[in-house]
Protein backbone atom coordinates (compact mmCIF):
# COMPACT_ATOMS: atom_id res chain seq x y z
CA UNK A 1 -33.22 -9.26 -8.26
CA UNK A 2 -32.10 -9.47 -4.83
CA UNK A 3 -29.84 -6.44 -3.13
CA UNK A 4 -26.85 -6.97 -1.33
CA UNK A 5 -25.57 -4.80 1.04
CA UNK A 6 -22.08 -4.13 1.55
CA UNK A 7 -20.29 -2.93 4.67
CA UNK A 8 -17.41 -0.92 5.03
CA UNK A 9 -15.94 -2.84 8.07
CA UNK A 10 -11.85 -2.19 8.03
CA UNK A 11 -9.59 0.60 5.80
CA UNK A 12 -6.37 -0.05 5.76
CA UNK A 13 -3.72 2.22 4.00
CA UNK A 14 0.00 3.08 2.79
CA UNK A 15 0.59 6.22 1.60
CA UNK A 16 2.87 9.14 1.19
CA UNK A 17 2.00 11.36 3.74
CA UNK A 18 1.04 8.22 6.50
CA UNK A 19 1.49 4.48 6.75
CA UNK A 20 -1.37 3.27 8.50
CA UNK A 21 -5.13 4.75 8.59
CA UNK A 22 -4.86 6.69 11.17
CA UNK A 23 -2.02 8.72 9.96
CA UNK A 24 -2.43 9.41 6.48
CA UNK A 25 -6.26 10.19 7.85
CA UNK A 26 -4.68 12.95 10.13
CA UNK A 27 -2.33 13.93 7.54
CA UNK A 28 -5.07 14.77 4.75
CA UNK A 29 -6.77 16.90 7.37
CA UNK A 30 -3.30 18.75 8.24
CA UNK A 31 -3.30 19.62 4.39
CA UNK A 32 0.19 17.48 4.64
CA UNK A 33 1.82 16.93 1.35
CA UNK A 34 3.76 13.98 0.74
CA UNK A 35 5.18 15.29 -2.41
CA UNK A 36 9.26 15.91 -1.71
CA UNK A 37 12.66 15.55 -3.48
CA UNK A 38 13.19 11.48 -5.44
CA UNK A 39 15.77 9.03 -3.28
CA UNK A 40 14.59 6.00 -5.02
CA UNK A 41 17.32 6.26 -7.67
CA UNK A 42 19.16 9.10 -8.90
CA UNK A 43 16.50 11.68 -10.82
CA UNK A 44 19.58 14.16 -12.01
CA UNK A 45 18.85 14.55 -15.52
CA UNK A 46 15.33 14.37 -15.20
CA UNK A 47 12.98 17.16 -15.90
CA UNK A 48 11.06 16.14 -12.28
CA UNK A 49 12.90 15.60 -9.39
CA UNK A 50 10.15 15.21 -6.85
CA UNK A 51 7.46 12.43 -6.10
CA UNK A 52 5.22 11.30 -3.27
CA UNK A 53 7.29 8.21 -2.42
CA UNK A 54 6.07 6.14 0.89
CA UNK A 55 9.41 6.84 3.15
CA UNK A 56 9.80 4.33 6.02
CA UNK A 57 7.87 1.52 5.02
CA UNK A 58 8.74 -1.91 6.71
CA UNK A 59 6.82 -4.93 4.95
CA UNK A 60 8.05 -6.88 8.14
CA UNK A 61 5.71 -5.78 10.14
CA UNK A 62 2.87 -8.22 9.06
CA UNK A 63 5.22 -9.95 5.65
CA UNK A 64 7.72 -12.64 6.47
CA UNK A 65 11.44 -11.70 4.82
CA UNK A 66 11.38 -14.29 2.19
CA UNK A 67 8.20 -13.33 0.87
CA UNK A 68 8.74 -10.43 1.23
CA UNK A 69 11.84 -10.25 -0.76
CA UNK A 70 10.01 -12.00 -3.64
CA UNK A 71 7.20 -9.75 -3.95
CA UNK A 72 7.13 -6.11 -5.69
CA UNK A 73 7.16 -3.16 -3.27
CA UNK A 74 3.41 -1.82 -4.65
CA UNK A 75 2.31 -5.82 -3.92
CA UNK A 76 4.27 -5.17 -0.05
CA UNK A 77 1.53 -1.69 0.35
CA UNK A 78 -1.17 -4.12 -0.62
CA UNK A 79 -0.50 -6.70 1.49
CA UNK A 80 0.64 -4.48 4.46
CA UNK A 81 -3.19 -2.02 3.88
CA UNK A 82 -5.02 -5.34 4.03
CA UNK A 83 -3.59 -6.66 7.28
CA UNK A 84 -4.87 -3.40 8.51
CA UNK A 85 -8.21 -3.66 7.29
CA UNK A 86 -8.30 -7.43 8.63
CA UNK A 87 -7.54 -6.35 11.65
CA UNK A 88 -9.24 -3.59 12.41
CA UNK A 89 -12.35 -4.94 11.25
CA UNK A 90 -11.87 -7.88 13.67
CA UNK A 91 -11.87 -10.78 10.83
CA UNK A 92 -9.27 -12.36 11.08
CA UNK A 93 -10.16 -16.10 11.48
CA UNK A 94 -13.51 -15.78 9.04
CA UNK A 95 -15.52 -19.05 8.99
CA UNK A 96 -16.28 -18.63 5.57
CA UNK A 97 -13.21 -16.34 3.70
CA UNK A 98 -15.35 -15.46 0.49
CA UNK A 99 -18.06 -13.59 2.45
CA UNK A 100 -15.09 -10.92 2.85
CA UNK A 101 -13.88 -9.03 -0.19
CA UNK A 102 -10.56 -6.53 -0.95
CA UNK A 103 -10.35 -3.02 -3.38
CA UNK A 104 -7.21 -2.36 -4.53
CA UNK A 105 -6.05 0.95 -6.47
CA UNK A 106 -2.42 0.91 -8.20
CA UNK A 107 -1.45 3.24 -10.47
CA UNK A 108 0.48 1.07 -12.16
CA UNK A 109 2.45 -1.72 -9.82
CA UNK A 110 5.38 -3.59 -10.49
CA UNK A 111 7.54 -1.39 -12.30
CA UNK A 112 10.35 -2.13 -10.50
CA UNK A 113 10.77 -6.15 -10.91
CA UNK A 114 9.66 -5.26 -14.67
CA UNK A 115 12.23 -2.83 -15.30
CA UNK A 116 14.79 -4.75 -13.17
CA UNK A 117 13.93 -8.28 -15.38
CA UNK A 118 13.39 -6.05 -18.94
CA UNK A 119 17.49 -5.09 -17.80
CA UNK A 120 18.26 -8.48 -17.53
């Protein structure tokens, strides 16, 4: 059996308490909570009113409008955490793309266009 290494070479992230690496990095070692009061829809009524929601998020910066307007928020973190990672490990025009590989964790993505379509 032959061993492969792998190598950590770019971390991109979007989170709660930072958009980018660098910030949530120096966020988790300020002890900064993202957890605050819901403005993603109207939680009166609801037995929890607070969530870690990702406030200030602009798909635009690496996303072009139209795709982004087709695509999920959750999918917009994903593709906005990868351009990070792409770029900050310095691969961004690989000669051969599937010597390169992504891990993604969701919770549970998507809600939004599946609730929004289930309406419908």
């Amino acid at each position: 059996m032959t061993q492969r290494n792998v190598v950590v070479t770019g971390i991109g992230t979007v989170t709660a308490i930072g958009l980018d690496r660098d910030s949530t990095w120096a966020g988790l070692k300020a002890g900064k909570n993202g957890a605050a009061p819901i403005t993603a829809f109207d939680s009166e009524g609801y037995r929890t009113t607070f969530a870690a929601e990702v406030k200030g998020f602009d798909p635009h910066t690496v996303m072009d409008p139209k795709e982004a307007r087709k695509a999920d928020r959750y999918s917009q973190f994903a593709i906005v955490a990868a351009a990070e990672a792409v770029a900050q490990a310095g691969i961004e025009n690989l000669d051969d793309p599937y010597r390169a590989g992504v891990i993604i964790a969701s919770g549970i993505g998507g809600m939004t266009i599946w609730e929004d379509q289930h309406s419908r």
